[in-house]
Protein backbone atom coordinates (compact mmCIF):
# COMPACT_ATOMS: atom_id res chain seq x y z
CA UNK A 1 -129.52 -120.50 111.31
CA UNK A 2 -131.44 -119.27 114.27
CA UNK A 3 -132.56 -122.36 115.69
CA UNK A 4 -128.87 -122.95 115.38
CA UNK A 5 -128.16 -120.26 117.53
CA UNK A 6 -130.90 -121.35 119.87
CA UNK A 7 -129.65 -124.60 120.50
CA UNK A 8 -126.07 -123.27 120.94
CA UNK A 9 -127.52 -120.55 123.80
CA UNK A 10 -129.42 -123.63 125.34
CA UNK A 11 -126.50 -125.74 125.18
CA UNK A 12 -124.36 -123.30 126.86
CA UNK A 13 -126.25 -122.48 129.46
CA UNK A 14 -126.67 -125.95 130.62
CA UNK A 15 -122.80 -125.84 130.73
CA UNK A 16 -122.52 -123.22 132.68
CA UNK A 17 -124.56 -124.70 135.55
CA UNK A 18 -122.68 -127.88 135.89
CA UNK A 19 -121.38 -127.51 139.32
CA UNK A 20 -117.28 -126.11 139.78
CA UNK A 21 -115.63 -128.33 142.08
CA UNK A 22 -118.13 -131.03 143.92
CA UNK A 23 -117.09 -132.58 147.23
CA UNK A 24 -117.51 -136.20 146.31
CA UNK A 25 -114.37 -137.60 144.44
CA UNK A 26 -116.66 -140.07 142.63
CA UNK A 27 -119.08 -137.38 141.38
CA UNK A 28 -116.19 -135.68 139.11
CA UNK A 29 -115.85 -138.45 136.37
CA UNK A 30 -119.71 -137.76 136.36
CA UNK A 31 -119.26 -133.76 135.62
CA UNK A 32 -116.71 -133.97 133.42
CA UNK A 33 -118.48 -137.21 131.26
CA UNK A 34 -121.32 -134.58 130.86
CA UNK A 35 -119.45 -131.30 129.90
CA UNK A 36 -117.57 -133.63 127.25
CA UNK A 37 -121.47 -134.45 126.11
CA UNK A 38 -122.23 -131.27 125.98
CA UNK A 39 -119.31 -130.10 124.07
CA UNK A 40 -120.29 -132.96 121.59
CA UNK A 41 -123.66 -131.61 121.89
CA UNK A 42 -122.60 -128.07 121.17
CA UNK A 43 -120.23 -128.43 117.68
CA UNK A 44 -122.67 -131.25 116.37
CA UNK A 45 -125.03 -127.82 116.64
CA UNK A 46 -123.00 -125.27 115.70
CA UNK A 47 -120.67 -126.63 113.02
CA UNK A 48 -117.51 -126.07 115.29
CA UNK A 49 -115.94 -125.24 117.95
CA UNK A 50 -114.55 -121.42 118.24
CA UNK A 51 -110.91 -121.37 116.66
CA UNK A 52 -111.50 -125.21 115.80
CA UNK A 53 -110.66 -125.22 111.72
CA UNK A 54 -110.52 -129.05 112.04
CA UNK A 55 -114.19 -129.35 110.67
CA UNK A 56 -112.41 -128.58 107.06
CA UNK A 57 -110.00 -131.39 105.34
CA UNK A 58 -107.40 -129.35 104.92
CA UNK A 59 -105.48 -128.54 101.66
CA UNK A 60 -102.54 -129.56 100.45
CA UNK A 61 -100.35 -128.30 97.92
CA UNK A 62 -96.85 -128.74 96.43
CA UNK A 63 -94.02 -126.13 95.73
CA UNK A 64 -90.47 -126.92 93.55
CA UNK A 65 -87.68 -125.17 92.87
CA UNK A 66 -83.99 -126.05 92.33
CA UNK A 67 -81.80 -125.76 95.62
CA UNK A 68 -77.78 -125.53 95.93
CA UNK A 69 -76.98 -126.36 92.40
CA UNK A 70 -74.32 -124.97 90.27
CA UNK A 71 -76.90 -123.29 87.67
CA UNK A 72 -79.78 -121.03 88.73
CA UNK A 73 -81.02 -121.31 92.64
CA UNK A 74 -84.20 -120.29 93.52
CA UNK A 75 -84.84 -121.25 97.39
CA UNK A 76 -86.91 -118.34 98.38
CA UNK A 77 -89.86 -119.72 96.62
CA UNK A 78 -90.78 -122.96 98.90
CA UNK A 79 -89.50 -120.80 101.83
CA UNK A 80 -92.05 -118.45 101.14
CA UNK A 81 -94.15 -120.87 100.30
CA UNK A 82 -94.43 -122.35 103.94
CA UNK A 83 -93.98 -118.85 105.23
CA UNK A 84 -97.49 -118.30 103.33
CA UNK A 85 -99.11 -121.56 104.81
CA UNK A 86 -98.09 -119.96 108.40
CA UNK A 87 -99.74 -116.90 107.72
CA UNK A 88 -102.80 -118.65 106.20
CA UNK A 89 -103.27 -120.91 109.19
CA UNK A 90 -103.28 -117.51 111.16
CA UNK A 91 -105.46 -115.90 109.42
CA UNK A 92 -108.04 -119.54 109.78
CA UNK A 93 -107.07 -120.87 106.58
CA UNK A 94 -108.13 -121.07 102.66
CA UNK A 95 -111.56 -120.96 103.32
CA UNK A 96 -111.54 -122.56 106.61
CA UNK A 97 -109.20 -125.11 105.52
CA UNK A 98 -105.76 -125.70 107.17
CA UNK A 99 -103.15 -125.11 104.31
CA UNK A 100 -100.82 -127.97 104.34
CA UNK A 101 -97.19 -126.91 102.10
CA UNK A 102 -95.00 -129.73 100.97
CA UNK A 103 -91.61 -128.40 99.15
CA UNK A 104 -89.07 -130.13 97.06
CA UNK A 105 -86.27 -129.59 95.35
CA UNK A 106 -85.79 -130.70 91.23
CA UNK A 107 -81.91 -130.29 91.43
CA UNK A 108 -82.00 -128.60 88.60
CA UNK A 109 -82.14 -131.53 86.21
CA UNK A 110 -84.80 -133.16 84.13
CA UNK A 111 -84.88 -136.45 86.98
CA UNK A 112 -85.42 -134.32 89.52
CA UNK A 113 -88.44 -132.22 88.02
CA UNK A 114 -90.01 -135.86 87.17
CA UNK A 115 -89.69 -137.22 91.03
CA UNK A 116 -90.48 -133.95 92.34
CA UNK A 117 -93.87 -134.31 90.02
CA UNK A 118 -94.10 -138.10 90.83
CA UNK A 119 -94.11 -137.45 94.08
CA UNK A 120 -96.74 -134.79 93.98
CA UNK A 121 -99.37 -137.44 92.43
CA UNK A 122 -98.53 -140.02 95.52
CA UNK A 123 -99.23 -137.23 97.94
CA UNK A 124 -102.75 -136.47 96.52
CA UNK A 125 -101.96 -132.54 96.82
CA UNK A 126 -104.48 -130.80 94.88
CA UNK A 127 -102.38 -128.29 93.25
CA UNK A 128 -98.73 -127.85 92.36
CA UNK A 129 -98.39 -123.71 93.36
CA UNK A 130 -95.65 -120.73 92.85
CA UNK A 131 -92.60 -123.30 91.07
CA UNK A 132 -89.40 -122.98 89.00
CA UNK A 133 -87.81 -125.79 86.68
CA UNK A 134 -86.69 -125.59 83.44
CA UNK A 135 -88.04 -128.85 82.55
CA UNK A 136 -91.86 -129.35 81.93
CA UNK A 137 -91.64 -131.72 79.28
CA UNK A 138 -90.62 -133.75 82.75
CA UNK A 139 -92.60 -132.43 85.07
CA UNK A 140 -96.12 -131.24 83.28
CA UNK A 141 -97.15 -135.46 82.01
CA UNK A 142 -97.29 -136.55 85.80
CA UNK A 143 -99.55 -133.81 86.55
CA UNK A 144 -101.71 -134.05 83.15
CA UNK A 145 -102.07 -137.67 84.38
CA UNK A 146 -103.20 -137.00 87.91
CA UNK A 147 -105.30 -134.09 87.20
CA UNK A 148 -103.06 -131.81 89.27
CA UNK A 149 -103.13 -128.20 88.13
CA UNK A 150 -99.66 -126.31 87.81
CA UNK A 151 -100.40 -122.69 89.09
CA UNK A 152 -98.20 -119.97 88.76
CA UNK A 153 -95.12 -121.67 87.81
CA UNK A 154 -92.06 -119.50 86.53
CA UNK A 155 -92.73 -119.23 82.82
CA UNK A 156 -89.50 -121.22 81.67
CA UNK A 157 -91.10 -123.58 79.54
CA UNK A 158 -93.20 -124.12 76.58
CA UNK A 159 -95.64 -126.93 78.37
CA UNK A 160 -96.42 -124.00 81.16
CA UNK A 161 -97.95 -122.67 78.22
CA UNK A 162 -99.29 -125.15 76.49
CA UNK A 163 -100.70 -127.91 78.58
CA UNK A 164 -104.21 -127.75 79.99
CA UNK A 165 -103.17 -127.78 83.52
CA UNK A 166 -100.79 -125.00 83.69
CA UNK A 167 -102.27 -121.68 85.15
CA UNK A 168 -99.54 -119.05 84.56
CA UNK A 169 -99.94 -116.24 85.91
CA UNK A 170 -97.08 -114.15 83.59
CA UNK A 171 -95.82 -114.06 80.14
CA UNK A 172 -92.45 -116.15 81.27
CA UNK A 173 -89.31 -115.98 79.76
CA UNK A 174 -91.23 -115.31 76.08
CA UNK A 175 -93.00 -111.76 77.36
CA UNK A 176 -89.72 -110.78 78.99
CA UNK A 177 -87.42 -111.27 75.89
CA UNK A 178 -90.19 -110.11 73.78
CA UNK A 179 -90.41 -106.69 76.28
CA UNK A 180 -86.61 -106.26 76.73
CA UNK A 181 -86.53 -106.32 72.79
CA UNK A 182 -89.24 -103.58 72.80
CA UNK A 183 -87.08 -101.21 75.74
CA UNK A 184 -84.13 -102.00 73.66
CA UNK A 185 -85.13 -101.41 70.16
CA UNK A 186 -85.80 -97.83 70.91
CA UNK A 187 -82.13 -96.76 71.32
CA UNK A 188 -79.70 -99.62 70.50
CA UNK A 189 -77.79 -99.21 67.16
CA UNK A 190 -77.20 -102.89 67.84
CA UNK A 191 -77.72 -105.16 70.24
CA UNK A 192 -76.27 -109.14 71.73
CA UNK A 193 -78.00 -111.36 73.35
CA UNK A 194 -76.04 -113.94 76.02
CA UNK A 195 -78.44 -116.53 76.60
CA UNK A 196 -77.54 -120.19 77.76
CA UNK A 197 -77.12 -123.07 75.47
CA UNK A 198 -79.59 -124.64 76.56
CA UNK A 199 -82.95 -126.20 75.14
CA UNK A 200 -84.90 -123.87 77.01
CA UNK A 201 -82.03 -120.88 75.89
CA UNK A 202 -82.83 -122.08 72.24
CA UNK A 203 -86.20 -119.97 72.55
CA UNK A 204 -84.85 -116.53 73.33
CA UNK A 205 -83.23 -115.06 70.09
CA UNK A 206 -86.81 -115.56 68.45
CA UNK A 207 -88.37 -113.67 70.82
CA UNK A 208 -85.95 -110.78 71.57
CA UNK A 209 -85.88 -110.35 67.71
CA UNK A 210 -89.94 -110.06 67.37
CA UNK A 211 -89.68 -107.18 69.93
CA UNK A 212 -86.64 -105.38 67.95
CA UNK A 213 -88.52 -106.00 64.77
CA UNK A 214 -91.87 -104.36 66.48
CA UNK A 215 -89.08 -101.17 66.71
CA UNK A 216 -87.94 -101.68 63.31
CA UNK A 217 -84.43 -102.81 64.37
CA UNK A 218 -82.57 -105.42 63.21
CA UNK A 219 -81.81 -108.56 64.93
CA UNK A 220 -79.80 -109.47 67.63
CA UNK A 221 -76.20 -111.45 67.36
CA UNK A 222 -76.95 -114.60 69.47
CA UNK A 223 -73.98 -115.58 71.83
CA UNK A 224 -74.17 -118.89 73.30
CA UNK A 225 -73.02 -119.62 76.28
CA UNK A 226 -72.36 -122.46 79.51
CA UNK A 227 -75.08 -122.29 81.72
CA UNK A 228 -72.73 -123.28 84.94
CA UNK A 229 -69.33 -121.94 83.93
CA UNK A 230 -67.28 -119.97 86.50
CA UNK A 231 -65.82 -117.52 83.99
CA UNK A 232 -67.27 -115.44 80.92
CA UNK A 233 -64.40 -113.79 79.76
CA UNK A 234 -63.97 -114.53 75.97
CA UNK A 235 -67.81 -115.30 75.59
CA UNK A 236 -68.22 -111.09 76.98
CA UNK A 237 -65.41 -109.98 75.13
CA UNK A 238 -67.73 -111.21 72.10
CA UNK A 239 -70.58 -110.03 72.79
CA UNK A 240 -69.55 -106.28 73.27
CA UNK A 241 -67.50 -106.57 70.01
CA UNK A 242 -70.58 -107.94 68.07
CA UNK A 243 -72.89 -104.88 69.41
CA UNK A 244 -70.41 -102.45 68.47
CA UNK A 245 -69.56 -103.67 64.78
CA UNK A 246 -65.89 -105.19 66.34
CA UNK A 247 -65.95 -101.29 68.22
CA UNK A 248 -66.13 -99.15 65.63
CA UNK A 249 -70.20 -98.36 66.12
CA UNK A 250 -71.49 -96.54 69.37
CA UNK A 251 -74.81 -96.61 70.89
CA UNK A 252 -74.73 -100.86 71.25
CA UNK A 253 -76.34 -102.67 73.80
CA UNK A 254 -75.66 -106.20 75.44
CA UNK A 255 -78.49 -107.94 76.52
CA UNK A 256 -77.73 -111.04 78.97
CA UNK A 257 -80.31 -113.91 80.05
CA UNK A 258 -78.62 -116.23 82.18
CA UNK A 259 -80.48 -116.28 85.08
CA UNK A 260 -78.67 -116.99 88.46
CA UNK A 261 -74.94 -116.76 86.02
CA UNK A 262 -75.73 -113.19 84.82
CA UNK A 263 -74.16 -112.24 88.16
CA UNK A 264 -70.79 -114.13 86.96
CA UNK A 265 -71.06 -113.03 83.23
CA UNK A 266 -70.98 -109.22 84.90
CA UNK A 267 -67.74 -110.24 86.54
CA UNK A 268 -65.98 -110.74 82.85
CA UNK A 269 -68.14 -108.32 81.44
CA UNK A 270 -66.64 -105.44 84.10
CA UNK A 271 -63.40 -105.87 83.10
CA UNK A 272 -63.87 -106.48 79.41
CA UNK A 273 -65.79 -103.66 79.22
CA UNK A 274 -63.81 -100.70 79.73
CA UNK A 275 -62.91 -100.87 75.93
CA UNK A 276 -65.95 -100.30 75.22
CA UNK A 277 -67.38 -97.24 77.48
CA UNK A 278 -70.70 -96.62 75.12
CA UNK A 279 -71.78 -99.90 75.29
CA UNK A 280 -75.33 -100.07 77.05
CA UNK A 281 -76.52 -103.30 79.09
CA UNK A 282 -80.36 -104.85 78.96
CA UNK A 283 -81.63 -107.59 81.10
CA UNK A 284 -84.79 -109.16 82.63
CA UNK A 285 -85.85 -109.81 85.61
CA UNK A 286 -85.21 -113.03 87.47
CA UNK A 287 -81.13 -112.39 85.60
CA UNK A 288 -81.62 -109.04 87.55
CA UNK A 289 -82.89 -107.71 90.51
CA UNK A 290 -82.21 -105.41 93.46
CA UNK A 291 -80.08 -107.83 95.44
CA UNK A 292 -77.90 -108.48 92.44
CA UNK A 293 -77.74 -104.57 92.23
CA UNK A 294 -77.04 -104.50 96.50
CA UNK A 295 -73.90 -107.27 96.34
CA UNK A 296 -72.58 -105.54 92.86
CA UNK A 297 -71.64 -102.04 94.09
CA UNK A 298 -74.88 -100.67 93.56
CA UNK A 299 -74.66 -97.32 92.02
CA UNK A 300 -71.20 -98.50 91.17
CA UNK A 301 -72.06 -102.09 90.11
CA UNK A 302 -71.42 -102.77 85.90
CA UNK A 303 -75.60 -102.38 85.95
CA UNK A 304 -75.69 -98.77 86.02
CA UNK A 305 -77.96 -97.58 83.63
CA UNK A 306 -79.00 -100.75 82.65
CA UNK A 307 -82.78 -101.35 80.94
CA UNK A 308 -84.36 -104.47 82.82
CA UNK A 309 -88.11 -105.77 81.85
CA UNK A 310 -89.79 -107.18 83.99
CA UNK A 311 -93.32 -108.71 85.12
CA UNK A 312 -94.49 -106.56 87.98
CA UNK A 313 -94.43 -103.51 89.67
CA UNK A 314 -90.88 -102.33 91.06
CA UNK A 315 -89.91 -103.80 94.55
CA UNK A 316 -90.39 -100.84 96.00
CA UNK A 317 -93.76 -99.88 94.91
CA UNK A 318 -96.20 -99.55 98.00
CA UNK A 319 -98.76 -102.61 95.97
CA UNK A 320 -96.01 -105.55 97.80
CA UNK A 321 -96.67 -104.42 101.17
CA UNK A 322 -98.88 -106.97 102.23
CA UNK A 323 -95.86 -109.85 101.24
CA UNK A 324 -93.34 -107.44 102.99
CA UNK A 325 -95.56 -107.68 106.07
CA UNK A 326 -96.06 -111.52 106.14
CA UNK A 327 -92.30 -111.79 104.89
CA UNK A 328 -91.56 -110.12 108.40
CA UNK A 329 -94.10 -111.86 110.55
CA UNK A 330 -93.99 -115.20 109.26
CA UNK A 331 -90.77 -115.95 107.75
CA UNK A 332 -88.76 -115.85 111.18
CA UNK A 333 -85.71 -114.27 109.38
CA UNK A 334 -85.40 -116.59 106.60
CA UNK A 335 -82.63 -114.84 104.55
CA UNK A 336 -83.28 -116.86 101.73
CA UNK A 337 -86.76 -114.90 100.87
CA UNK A 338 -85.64 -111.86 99.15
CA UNK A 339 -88.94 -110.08 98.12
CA UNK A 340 -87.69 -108.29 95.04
CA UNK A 341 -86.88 -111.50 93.35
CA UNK A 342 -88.84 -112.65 91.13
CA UNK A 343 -89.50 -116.07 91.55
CA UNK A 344 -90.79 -115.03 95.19
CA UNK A 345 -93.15 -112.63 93.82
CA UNK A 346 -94.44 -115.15 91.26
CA UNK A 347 -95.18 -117.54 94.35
CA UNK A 348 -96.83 -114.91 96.09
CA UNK A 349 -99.25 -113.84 93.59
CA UNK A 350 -99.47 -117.79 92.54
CA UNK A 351 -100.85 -118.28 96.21
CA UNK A 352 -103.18 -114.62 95.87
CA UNK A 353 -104.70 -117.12 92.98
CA UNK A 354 -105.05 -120.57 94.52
CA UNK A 355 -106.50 -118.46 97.31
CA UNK A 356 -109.58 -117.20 95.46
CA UNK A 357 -109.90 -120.24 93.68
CA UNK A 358 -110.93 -122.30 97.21
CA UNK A 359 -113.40 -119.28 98.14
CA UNK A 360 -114.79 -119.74 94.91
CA UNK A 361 -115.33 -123.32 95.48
CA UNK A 362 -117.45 -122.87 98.58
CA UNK A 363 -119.18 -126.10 100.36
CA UNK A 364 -117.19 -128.11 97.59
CA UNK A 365 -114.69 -130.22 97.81
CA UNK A 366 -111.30 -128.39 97.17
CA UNK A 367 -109.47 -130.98 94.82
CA UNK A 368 -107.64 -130.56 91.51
CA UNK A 369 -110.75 -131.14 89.44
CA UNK A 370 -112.88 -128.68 91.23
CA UNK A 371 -110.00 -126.06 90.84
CA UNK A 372 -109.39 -127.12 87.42
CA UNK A 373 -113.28 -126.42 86.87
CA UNK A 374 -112.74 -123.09 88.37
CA UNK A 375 -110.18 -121.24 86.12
CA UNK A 376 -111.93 -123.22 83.10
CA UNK A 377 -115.51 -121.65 83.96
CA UNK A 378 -114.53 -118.18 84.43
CA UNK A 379 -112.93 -117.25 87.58
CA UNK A 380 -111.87 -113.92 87.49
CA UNK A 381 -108.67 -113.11 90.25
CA UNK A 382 -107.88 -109.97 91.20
CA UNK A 383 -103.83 -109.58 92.61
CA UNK A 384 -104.38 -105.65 93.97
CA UNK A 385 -102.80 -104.26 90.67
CA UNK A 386 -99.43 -106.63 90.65
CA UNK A 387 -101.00 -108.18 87.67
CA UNK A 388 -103.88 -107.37 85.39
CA UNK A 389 -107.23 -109.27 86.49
CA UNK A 390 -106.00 -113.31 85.80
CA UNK A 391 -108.55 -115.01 83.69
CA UNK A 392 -108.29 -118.76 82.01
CA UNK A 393 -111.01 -118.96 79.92
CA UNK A 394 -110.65 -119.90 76.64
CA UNK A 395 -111.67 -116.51 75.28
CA UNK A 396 -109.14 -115.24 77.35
CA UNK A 397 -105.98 -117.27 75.68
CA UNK A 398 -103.40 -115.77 73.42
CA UNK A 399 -103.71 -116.15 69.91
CA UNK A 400 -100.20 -117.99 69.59
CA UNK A 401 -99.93 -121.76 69.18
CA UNK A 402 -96.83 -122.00 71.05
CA UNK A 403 -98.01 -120.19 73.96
CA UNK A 404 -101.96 -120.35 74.32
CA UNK A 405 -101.94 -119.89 77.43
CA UNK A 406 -99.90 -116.97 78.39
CA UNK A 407 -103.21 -115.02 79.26
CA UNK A 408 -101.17 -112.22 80.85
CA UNK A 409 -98.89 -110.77 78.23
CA UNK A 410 -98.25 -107.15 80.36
CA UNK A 411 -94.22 -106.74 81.48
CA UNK A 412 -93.08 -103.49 83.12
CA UNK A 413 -90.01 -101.25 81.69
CA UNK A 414 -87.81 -100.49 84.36
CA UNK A 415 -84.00 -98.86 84.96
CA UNK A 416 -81.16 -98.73 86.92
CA UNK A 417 -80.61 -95.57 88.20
CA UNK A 418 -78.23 -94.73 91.30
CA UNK A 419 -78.17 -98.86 92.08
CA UNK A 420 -81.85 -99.00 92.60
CA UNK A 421 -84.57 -100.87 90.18
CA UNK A 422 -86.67 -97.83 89.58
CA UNK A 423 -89.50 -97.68 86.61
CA UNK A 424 -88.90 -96.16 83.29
CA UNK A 425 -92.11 -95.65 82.48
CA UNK A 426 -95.38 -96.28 84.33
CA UNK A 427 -97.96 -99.02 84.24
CA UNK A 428 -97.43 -101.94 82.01
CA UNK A 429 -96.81 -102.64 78.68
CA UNK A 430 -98.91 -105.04 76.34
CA UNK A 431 -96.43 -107.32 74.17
CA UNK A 432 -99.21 -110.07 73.17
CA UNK A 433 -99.09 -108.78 69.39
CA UNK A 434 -95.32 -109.00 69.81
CA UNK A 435 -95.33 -112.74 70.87
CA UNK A 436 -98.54 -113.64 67.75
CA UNK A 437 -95.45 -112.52 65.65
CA UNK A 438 -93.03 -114.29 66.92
CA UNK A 439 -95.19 -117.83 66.95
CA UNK A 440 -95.85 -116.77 63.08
């Protein structure tokens, strides 16, 4: 290293005494052919030149979600995916590599997940980072083919936690419904669940229920529903009759899981609802959050009260201000990043993770094997207390064979109280014995 100092000091001074300006037209090609030599001279010495991060391939990764659709929306997540790759690139990069983001959206259908994935493999990215669809039984063979590794994704679908590529980095849907069932079994006489009838809607009741049964409490009344209707009314009138015994039992609660639509179910539900003033309301995050709260009323909106479980700390709490910051600086006003959602919080601590992984990779090659090889051997990632430390080893994997790989089984408890998301209890709550029970 210090002869390659030397030879950069040496090199540099010889620079400096080429002459500034030189009477003789002819003689500038001359002065210029050498500094250009010398410059050659100088980053075949020293690696580089200063601010040059060209000397690293640079890295490039894939982010999905579904965009304008009539079910659930998630567009803040490849926005603040390239928002990321701009701050990144300021910073000088993952490791000194540039941070190339390509985005796409899967419409929302099982096609669309497929040619998002398809299209993932042509572009060689080495990772497919921070993502939403519902369908991984679409999107997760592509990648298993390739090699690709799916970090972070959303949690919607058994494959996330399943398949050997898939690096979640929450419990998903199954440690949310497990949770809410834990808040809610504590002081529900009885509760409903409004999920969508859906494949992936199919594996909520299940999983509410083994958190009400870790409470003692009986099971929930499962109310089907349209994922992309435009009007709830009969399917909320049902639901607050079947918590309350047809209204003759106080203390229910109504638990909805519709994503994106549990903003439209409220609209029935508010009106519905007034025959029933005791009835409580649960949710999870992702159906709920603090915008939902905002456009609603908020300390008037039909949330009031309401018991939401979520993954991470509250919006609010002081651990997010480092996304706030490059929200601000490098998202140029994009209103479609909200930070307290939750699929842009997944994204950001799924790019915290493929982060570490590249330092940990060093001189090597940053491809999907050598990040695959990574997680597998022990990488430990740290997300300044949003999550637990994120491990993949197999010693690390959850004792459940439908989700083996939902190595981070902590959800938060949180309430609604004067139209803000505030916690109802501190720190995070454990629900992997919850979620062993339900597999069993």
């Amino acid at each position: 290293m210090t002869g390659r100092r030397s030879r950069r000091s040496s090199l540099l001074s010889a620079l400096s005494r080429l002459p500034r300006r030189t009477g003789t037209p002819a003689l500038r090609p001359l002065r210029t052919g050498a500094a250009l030599a010398l410059c050659a001279a100088l980053t075949a010495a020293c690696g580089a030149l200063p601010g040059d991060r060209g000397s690293e391939a640079p890295i490039k990764v894939m982010t999905w979600a579904p965009e304008n659709t009539t079910a659930t929306n998630k567009p803040g997540m490849p926005a603040l995916a390239r928002a990321y790759a701009r701050w990144a690139d300021s910073e000088g990069g993952l490791g000194d590599h540039p941070l190339t983001v390509l985005t796409c959206n899967d419409h929302n259908s099982s096609a669309g997940a497929a040619a998002c994935a398809r299209r993932a493999v042509k572009e060689k990215v080495v990772a497919v980072v921070g993502s939403y669809s519902q369908y991984g039984n679409s999107f997760i063979p592509p990648l298993e083919g390739a090699g690709i590794p799916y970090i972070g994704g959303f949690g919607l679908t058994d494959e996330e936690f399943s398949s050997s590529v898939s690096y979640p980095v929450n419990g998903g849907q199954p440690a949310l419904l497990a949770g809410n069932g834990h808040q809610l079994g504590s002081g529900c006489s009885k509760v409903a669940l409004v999920r969508p009838d859906t494949i992936a809607g199919d594996s909520l009741p299940p999983l509410l229920d083994a958190g009400l049964r870790a409470k003692r409490h009986d099971p929930a009344a499962d109310i089907r529903v349209p994922e992309d209707a435009n009007e709830y009314s009969a399917m909320a009138g049902q639901s607050l009759s079947r918590a309350t015994d047809g209204g003759v039992a106080d203390g229910g609660c109504v638990s909805v899981a519709l994503g994106d639509r549990t903003d439209t179910f409220f609209d029935s539900f508010r009106r519905t609802r007034d025959s029933y003033p005791k009835v409580r309301v649960g949710s999870v995050l992702g159906s709920v959050d603090q915008s939902v709260l905002d456009r609603t009323g908020g300390a008037h909106s039909p949330y009031e009260g309401a018991y939401i479980t979520g993954w991470y700390p509250v919006a609010t709490d002081a651990k997010w201000h480092t996304m706030r910051r490059v929200i601000r600086t490098h998202a140029f006003g994009d209103n479609r990043i909200d930070p307290s959602d939750a699929g842009v919080q997944t994204t950001w601590i799924a790019y915290t993770v493929l982060r570490k992984a590249v330092e940990s990779l060093g001189d090597q090659p940053v491809t999907g094997n050598s990040l695959r090889h990574a997680f597998d051997n022990g990488l430990r990632v740290g997300t300044d207390g949003l999550t637990p430390t994120l491990s993949w080893r197999f010693e690390d994997l959850l004792a459940a064979e439908d989700y083996p790989r939902a190595i981070n089984t902590d959800v938060t408890f949180q309430q609604v109280k004067g139209g803000r998301l505030v916690a109802e209890r501190e720190g995070f709550v454990n629900v992997s014995a919850t979620l062993e029970s339900a597999d069993s």
